[in-house]
Every structure is written in structure tokens, then in C-alpha cells.
PDB file of N, CA and C in Angstrom:
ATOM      1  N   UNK A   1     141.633  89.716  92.339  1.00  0.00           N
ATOM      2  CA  UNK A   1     140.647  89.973  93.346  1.00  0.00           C
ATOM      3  C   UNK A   1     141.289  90.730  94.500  1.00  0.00           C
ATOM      4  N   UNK A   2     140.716  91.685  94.653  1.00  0.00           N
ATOM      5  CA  UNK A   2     140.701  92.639  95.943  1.00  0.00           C
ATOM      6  C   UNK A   2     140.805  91.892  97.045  1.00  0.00           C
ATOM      7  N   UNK A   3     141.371  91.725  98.245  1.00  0.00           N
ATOM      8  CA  UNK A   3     141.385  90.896  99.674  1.00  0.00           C
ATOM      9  C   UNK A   3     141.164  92.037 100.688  1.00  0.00           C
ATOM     10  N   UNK A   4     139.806  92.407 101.139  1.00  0.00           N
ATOM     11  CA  UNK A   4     140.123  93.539 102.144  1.00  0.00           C
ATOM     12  C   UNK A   4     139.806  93.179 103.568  1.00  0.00           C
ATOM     13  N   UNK A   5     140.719  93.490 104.251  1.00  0.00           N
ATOM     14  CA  UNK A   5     140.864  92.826 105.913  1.00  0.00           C
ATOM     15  C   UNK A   5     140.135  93.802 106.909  1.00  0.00           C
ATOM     16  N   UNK A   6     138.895  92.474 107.388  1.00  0.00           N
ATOM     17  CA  UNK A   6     138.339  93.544 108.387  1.00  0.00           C
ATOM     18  C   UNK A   6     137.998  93.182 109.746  1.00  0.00           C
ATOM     19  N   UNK A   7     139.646  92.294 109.817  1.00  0.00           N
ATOM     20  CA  UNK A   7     139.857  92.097 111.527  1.00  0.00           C
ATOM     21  C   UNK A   7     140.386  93.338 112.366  1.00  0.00           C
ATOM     22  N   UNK A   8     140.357  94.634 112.010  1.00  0.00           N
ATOM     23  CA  UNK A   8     140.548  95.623 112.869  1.00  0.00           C
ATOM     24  C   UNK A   8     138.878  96.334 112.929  1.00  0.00           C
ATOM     25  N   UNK A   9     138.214  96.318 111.621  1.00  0.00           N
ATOM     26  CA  UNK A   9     136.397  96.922 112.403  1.00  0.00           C
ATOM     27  C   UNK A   9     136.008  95.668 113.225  1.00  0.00           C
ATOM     28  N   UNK A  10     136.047  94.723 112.805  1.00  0.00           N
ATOM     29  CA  UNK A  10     135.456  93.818 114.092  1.00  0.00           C
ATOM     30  C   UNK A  10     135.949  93.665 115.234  1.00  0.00           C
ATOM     31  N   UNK A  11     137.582  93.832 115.135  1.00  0.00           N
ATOM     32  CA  UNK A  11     137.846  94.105 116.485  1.00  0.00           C
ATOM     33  C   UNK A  11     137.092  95.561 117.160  1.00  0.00           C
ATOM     34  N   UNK A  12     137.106  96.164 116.377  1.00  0.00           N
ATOM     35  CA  UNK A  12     137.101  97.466 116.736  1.00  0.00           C
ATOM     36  C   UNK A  12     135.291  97.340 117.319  1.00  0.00           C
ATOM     37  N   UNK A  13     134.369  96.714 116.556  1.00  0.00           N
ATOM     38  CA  UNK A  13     133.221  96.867 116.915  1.00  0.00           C
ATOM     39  C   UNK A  13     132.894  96.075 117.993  1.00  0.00           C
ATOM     40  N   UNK A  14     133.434  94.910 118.402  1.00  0.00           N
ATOM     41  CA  UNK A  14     133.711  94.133 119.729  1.00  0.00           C
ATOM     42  C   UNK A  14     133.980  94.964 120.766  1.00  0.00           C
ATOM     43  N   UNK A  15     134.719  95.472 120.423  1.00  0.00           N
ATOM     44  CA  UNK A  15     135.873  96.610 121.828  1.00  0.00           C
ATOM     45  C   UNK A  15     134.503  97.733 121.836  1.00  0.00           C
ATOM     46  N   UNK A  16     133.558  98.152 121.081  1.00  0.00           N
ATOM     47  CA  UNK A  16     132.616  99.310 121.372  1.00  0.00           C
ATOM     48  C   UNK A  16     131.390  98.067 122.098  1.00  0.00           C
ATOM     49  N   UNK A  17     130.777  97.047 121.614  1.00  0.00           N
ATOM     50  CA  UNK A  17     130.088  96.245 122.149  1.00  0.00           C
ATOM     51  C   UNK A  17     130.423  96.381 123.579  1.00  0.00           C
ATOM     52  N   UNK A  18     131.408  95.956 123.793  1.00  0.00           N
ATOM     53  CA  UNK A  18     132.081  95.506 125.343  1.00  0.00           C
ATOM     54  C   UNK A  18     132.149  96.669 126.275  1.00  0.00           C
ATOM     55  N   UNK A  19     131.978  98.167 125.489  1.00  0.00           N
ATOM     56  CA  UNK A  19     132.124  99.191 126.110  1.00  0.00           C
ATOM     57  C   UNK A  19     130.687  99.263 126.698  1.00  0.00           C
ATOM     58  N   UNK A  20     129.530  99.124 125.676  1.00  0.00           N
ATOM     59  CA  UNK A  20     128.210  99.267 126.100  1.00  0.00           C
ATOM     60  C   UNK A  20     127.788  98.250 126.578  1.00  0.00           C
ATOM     61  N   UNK A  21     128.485  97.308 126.901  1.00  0.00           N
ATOM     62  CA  UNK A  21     128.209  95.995 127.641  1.00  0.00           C
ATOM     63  C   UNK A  21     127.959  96.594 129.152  1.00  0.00           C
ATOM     64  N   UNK A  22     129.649  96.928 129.437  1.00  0.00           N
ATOM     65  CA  UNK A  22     129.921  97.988 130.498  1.00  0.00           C
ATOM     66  C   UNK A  22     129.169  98.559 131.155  1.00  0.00           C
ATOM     67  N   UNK A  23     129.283  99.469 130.312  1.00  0.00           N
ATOM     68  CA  UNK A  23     128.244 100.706 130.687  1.00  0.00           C
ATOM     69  C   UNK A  23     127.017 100.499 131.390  1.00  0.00           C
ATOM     70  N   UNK A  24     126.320  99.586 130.286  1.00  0.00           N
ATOM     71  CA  UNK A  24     124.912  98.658 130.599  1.00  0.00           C
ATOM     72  C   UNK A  24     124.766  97.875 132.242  1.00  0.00           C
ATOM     73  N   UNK A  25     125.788  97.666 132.278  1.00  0.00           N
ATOM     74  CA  UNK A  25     126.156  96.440 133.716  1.00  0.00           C
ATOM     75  C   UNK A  25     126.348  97.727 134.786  1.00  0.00           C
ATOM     76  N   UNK A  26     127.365  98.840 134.534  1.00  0.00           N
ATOM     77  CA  UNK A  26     126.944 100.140 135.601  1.00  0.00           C
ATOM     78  C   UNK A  26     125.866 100.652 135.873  1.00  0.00           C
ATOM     79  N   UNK A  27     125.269 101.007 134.932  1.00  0.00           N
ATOM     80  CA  UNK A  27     123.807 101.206 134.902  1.00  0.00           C
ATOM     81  C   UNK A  27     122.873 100.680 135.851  1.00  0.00           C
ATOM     82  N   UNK A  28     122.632  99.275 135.647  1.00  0.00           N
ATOM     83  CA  UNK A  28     121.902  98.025 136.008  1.00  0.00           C
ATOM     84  C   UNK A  28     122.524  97.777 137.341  1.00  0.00           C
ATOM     85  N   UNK A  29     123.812  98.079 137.668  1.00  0.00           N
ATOM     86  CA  UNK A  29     124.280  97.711 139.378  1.00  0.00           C
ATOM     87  C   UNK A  29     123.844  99.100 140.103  1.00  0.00           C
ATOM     88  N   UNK A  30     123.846 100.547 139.447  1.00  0.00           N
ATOM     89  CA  UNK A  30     123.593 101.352 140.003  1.00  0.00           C
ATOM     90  C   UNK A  30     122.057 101.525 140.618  1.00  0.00           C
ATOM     91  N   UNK A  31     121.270 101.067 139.207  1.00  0.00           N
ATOM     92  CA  UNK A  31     119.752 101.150 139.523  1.00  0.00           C
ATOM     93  C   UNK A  31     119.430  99.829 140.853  1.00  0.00           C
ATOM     94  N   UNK A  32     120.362  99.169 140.698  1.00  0.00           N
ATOM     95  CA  UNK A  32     119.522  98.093 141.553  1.00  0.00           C
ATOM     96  C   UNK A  32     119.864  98.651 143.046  1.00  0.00           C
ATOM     97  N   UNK A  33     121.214  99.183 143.034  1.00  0.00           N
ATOM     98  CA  UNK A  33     121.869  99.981 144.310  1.00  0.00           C
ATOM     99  C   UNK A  33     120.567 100.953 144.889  1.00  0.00           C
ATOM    100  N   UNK A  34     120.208 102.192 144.238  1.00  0.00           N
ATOM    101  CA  UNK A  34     119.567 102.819 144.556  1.00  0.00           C
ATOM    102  C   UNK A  34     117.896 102.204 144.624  1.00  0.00           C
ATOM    103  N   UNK A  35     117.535 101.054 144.139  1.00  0.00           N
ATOM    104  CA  UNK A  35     116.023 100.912 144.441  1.00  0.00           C
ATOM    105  C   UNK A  35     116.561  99.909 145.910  1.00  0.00           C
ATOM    106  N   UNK A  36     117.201  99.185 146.501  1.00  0.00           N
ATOM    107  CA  UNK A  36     117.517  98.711 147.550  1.00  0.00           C
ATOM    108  C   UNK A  36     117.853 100.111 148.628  1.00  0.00           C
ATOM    109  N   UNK A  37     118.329 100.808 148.618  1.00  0.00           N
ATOM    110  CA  UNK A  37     118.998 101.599 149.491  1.00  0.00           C
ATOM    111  C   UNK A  37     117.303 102.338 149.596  1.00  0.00           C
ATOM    112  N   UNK A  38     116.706 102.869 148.376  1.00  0.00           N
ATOM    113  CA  UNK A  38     115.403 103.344 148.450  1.00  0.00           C
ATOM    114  C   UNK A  38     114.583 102.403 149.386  1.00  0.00           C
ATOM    115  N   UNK A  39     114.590 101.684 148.686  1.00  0.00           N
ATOM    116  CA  UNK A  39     113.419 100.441 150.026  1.00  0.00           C
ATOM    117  C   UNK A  39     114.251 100.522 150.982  1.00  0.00           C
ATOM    118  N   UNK A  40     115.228 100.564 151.426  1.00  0.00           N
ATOM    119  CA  UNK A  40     115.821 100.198 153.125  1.00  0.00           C
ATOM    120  C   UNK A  40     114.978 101.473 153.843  1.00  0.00           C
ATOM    121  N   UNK A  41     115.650 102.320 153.085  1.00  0.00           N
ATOM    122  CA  UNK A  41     115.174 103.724 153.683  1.00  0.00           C
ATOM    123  C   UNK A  41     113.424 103.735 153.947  1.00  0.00           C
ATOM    124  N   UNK A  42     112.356 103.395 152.864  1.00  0.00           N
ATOM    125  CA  UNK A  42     111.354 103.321 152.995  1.00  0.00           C
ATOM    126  C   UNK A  42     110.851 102.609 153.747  1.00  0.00           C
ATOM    127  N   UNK A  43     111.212 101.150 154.489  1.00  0.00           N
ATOM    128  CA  UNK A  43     110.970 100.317 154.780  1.00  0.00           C
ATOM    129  C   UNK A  43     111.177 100.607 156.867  1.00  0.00           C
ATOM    130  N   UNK A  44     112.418 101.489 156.695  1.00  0.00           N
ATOM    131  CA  UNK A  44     112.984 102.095 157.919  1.00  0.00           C
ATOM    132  C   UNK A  44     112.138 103.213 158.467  1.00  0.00           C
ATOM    133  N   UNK A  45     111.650 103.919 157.071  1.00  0.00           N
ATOM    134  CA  UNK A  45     110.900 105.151 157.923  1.00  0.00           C
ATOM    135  C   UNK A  45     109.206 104.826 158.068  1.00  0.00           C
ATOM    136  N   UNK A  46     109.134 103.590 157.375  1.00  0.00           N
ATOM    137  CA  UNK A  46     107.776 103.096 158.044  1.00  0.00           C
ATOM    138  C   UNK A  46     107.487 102.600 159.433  1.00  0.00           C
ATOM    139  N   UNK A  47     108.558 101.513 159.902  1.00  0.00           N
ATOM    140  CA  UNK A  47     108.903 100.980 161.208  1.00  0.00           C
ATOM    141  C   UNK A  47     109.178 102.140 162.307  1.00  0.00           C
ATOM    142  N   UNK A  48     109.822 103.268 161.701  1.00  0.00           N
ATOM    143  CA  UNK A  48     110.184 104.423 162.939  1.00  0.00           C
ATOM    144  C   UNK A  48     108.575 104.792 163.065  1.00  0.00           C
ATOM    145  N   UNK A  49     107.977 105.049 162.201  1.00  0.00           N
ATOM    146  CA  UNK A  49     106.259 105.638 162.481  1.00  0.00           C
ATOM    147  C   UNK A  49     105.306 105.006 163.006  1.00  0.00           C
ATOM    148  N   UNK A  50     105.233 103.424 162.825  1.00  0.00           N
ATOM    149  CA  UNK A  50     105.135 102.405 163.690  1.00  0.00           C
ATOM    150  C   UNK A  50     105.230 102.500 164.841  1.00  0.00           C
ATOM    151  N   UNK A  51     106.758 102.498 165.262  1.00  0.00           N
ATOM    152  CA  UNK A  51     107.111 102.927 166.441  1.00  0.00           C
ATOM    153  C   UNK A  51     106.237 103.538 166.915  1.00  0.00           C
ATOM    154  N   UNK A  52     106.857 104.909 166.681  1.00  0.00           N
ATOM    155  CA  UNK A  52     106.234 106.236 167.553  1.00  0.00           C
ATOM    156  C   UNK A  52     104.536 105.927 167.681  1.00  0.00           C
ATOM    157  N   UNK A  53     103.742 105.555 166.935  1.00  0.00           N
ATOM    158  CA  UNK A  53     101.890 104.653 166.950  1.00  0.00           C
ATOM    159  C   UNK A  53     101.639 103.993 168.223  1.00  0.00           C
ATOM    160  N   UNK A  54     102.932 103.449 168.205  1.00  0.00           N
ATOM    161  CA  UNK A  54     103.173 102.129 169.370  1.00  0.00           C
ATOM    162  C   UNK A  54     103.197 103.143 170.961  1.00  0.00           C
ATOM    163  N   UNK A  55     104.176 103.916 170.760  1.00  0.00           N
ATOM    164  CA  UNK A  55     104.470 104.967 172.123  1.00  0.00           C
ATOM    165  C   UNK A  55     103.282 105.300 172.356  1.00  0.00           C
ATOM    166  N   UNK A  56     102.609 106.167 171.508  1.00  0.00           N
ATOM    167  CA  UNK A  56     101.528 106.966 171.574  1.00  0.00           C
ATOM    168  C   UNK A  56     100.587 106.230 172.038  1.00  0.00           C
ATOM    169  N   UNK A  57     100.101 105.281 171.464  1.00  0.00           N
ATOM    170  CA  UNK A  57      98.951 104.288 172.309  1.00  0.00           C
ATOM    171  C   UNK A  57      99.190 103.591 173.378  1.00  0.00           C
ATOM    172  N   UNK A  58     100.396 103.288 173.629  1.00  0.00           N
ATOM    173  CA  UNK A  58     100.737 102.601 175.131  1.00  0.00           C
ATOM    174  C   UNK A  58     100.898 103.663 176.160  1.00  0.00           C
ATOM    175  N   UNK A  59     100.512 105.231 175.735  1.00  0.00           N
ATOM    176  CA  UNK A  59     100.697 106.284 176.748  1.00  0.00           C
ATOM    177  C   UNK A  59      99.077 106.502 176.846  1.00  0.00           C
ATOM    178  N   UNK A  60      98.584 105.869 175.875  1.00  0.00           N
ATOM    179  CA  UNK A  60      97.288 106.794 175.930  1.00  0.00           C
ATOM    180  C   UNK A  60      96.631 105.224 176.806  1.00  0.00           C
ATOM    181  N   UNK A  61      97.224 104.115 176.967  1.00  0.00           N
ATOM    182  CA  UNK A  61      96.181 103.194 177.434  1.00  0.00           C
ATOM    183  C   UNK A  61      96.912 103.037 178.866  1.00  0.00           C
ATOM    184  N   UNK A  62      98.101 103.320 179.328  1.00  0.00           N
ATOM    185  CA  UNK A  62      98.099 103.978 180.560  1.00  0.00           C
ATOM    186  C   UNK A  62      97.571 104.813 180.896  1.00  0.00           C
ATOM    187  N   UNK A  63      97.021 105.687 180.400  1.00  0.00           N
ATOM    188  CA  UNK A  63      96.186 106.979 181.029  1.00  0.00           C
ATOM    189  C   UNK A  63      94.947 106.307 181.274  1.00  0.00           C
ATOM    190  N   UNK A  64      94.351 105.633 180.079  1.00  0.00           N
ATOM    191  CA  UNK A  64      93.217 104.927 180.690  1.00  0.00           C
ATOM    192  C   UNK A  64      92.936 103.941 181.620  1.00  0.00           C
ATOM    193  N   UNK A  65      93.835 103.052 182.056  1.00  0.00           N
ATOM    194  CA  UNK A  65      94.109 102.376 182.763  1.00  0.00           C
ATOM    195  C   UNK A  65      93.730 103.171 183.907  1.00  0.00           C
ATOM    196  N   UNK A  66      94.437 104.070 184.188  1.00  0.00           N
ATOM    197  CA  UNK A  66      94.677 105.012 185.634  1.00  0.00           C
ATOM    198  C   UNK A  66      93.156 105.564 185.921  1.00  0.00           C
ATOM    199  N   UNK A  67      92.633 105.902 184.561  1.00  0.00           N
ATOM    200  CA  UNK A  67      90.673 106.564 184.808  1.00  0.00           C
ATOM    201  C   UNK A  67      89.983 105.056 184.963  1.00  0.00           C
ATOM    202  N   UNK A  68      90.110 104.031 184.463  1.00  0.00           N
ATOM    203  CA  UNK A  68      89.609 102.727 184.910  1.00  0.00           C
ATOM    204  C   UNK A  68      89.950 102.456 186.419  1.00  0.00           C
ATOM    205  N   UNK A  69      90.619 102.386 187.045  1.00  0.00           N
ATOM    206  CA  UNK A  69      90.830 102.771 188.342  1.00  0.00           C
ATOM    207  C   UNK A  69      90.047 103.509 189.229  1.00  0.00           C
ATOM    208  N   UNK A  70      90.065 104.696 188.633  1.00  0.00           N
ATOM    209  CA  UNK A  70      89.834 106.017 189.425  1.00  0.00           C
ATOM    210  C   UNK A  70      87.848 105.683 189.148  1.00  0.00           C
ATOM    211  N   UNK A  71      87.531 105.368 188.314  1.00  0.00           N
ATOM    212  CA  UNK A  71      85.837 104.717 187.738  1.00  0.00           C
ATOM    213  C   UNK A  71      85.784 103.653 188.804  1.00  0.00           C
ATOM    214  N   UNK A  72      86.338 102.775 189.008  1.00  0.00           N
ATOM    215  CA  UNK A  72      86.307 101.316 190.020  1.00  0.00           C
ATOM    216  C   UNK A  72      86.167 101.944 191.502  1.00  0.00           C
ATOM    217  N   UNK A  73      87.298 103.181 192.013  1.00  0.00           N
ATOM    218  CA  UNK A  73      86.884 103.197 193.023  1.00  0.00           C
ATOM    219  C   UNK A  73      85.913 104.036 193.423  1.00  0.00           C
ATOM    220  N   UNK A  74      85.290 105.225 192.170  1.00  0.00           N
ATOM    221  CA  UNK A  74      84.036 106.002 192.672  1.00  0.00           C
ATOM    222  C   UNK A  74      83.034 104.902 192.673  1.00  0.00           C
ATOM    223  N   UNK A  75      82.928 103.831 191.748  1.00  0.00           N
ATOM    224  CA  UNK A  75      81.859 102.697 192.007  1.00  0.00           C
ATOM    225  C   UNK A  75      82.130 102.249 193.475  1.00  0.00           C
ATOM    226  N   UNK A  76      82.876 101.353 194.256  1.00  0.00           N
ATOM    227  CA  UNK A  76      82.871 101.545 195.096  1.00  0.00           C
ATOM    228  C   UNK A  76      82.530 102.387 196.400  1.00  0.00           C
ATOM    229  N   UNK A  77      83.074 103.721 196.147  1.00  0.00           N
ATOM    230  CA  UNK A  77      82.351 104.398 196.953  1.00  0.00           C
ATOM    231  C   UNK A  77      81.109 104.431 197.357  1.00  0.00           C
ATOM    232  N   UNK A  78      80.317 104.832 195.871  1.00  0.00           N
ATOM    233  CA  UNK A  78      79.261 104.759 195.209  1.00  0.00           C
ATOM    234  C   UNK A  78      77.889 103.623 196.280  1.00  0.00           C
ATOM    235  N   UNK A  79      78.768 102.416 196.160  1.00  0.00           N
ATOM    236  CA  UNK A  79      78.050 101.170 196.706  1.00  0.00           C
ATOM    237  C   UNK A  79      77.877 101.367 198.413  1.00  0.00           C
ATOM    238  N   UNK A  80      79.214 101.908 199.031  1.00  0.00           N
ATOM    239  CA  UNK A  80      79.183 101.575 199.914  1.00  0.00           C
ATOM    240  C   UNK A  80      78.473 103.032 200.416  1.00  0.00           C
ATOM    241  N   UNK A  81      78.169 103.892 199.908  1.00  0.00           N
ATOM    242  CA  UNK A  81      77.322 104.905 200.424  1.00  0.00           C
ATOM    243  C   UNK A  81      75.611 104.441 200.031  1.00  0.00           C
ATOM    244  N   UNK A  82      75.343 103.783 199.071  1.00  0.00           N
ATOM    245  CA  UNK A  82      74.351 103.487 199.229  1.00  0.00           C
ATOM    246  C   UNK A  82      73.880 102.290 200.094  1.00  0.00           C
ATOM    247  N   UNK A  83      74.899 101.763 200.459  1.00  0.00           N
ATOM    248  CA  UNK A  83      74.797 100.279 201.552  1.00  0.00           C
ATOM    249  C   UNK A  83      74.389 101.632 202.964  1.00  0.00           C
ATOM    250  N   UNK A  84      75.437 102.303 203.073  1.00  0.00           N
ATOM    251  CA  UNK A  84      74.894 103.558 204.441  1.00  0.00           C
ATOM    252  C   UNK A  84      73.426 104.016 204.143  1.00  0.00           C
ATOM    253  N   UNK A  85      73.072 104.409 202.959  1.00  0.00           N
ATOM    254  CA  UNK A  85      71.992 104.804 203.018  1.00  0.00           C
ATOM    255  C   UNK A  85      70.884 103.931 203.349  1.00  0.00           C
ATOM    256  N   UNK A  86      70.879 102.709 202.763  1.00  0.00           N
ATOM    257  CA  UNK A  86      70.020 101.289 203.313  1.00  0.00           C
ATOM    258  C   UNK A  86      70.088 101.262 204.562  1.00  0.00           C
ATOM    259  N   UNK A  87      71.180 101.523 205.507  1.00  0.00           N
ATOM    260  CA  UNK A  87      71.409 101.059 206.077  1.00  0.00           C
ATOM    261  C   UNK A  87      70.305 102.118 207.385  1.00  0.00           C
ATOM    262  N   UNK A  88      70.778 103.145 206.941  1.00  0.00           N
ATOM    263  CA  UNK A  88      70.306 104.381 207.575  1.00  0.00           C
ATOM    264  C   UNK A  88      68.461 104.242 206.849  1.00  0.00           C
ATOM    265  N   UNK A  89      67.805 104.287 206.234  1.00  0.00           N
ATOM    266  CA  UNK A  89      66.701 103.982 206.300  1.00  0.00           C
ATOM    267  C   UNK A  89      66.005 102.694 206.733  1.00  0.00           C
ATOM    268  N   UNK A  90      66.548 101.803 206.871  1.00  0.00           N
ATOM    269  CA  UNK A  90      65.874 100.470 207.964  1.00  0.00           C
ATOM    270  C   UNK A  90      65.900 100.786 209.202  1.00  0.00           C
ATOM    271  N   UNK A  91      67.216 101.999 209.686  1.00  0.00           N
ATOM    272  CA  UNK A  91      66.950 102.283 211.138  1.00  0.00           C
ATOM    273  C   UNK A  91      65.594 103.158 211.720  1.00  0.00           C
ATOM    274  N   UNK A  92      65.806 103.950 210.317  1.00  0.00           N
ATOM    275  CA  UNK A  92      64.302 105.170 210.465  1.00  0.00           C
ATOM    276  C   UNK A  92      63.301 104.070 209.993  1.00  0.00           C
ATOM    277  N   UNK A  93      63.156 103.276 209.654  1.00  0.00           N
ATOM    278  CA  UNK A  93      61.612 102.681 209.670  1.00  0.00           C
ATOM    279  C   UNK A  93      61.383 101.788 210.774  1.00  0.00           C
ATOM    280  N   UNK A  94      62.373 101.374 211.300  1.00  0.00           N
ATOM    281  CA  UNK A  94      62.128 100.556 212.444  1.00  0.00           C
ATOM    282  C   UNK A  94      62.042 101.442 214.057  1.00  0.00           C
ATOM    283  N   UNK A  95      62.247 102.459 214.160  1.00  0.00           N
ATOM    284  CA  UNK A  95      62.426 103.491 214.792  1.00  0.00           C
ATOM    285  C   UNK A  95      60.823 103.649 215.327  1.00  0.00           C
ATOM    286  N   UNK A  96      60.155 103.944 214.280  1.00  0.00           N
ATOM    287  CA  UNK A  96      58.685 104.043 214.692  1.00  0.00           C
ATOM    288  C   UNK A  96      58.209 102.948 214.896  1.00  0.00           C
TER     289      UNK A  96
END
């Protein structure tokens, strides 16, 4: 009987396993690298746009603020010229 030894292909096919084991595990650390670094980045340039939303409306509700003001005191005015005008027609009716 023939005895044929095939502890060098199995070594040999172990040692290629282990290569694509490898490989597989670079792969799989790389992809996970780049979908993290992708979301940081995505996640970063959402918050910067945020941001800037944030600037933009806290400039635009100071401005309104300042015309809410500027509305309060033409009302005012407003009142106290028509209080003169009351005031000025009770004199002309009592006059006669």
C-alpha cells in the first residue's frame, strides 16, 4: 500500500485560509474605519449648518425685536396724540 503524506497541502491550505482570514479582517477594519470617519464627518457637517440656522435666526429676531420696539413707540405716540386731540376738542366744545 501506497502511504501518501498530506501534512504539507494542509499545512499549506491552513497558511492560504489564514491569509484570507487576514485579508478579510483588513477589509472589515477598513470598512468599519471609513463608515465611522464617514458619519463623523456627516454628523459634523450637519451641526456646522445647524449652527449657521441658529446665527441666522438669532440675527433675524434681533432685528425684529428692534421693529417691535420701534411699533411700541409709534403706538405710543399714536395714543398720546390722540389723548391731545381729545383733549383739544373738549376745549372747542366747551368754548361755545
Amino acid at each position: 500500500m501506497i502511504r501518501i503524506n498530506l501534512l504539507p497541502h494542509r499545512e499549506l491550505a491552513r497558511a492560504a485560509r489564514r491569509r484570507q482570514f487576514n485579508a478579510m479582517l483588513a477589509v472589515s477594519v477598513a470598512a468599519g474605519v471609513f463608515v465611522v470617519v464617514a458619519g463623523h464627518l456627516f454628523i459634523e457637517g450637519r451641526q456646522s449648518a445647524q449652527e449657521a440656522r441658529n446665527v441666522y435666526l438669532e440675527q433675524e429676531i434681533a432685528k425684529l425685536d428692534v421693529q417691535i420696539g420701534e411699533i411700541k413707540k409709534i403706538r405710543e405716540q399714536t395714543q398720546a396724540l390722540l389723548e391731545r386731540k381729545q383733549v383739544v376738542e373738549t376745549l372747542q366744545a366747551n368754548r361755545t
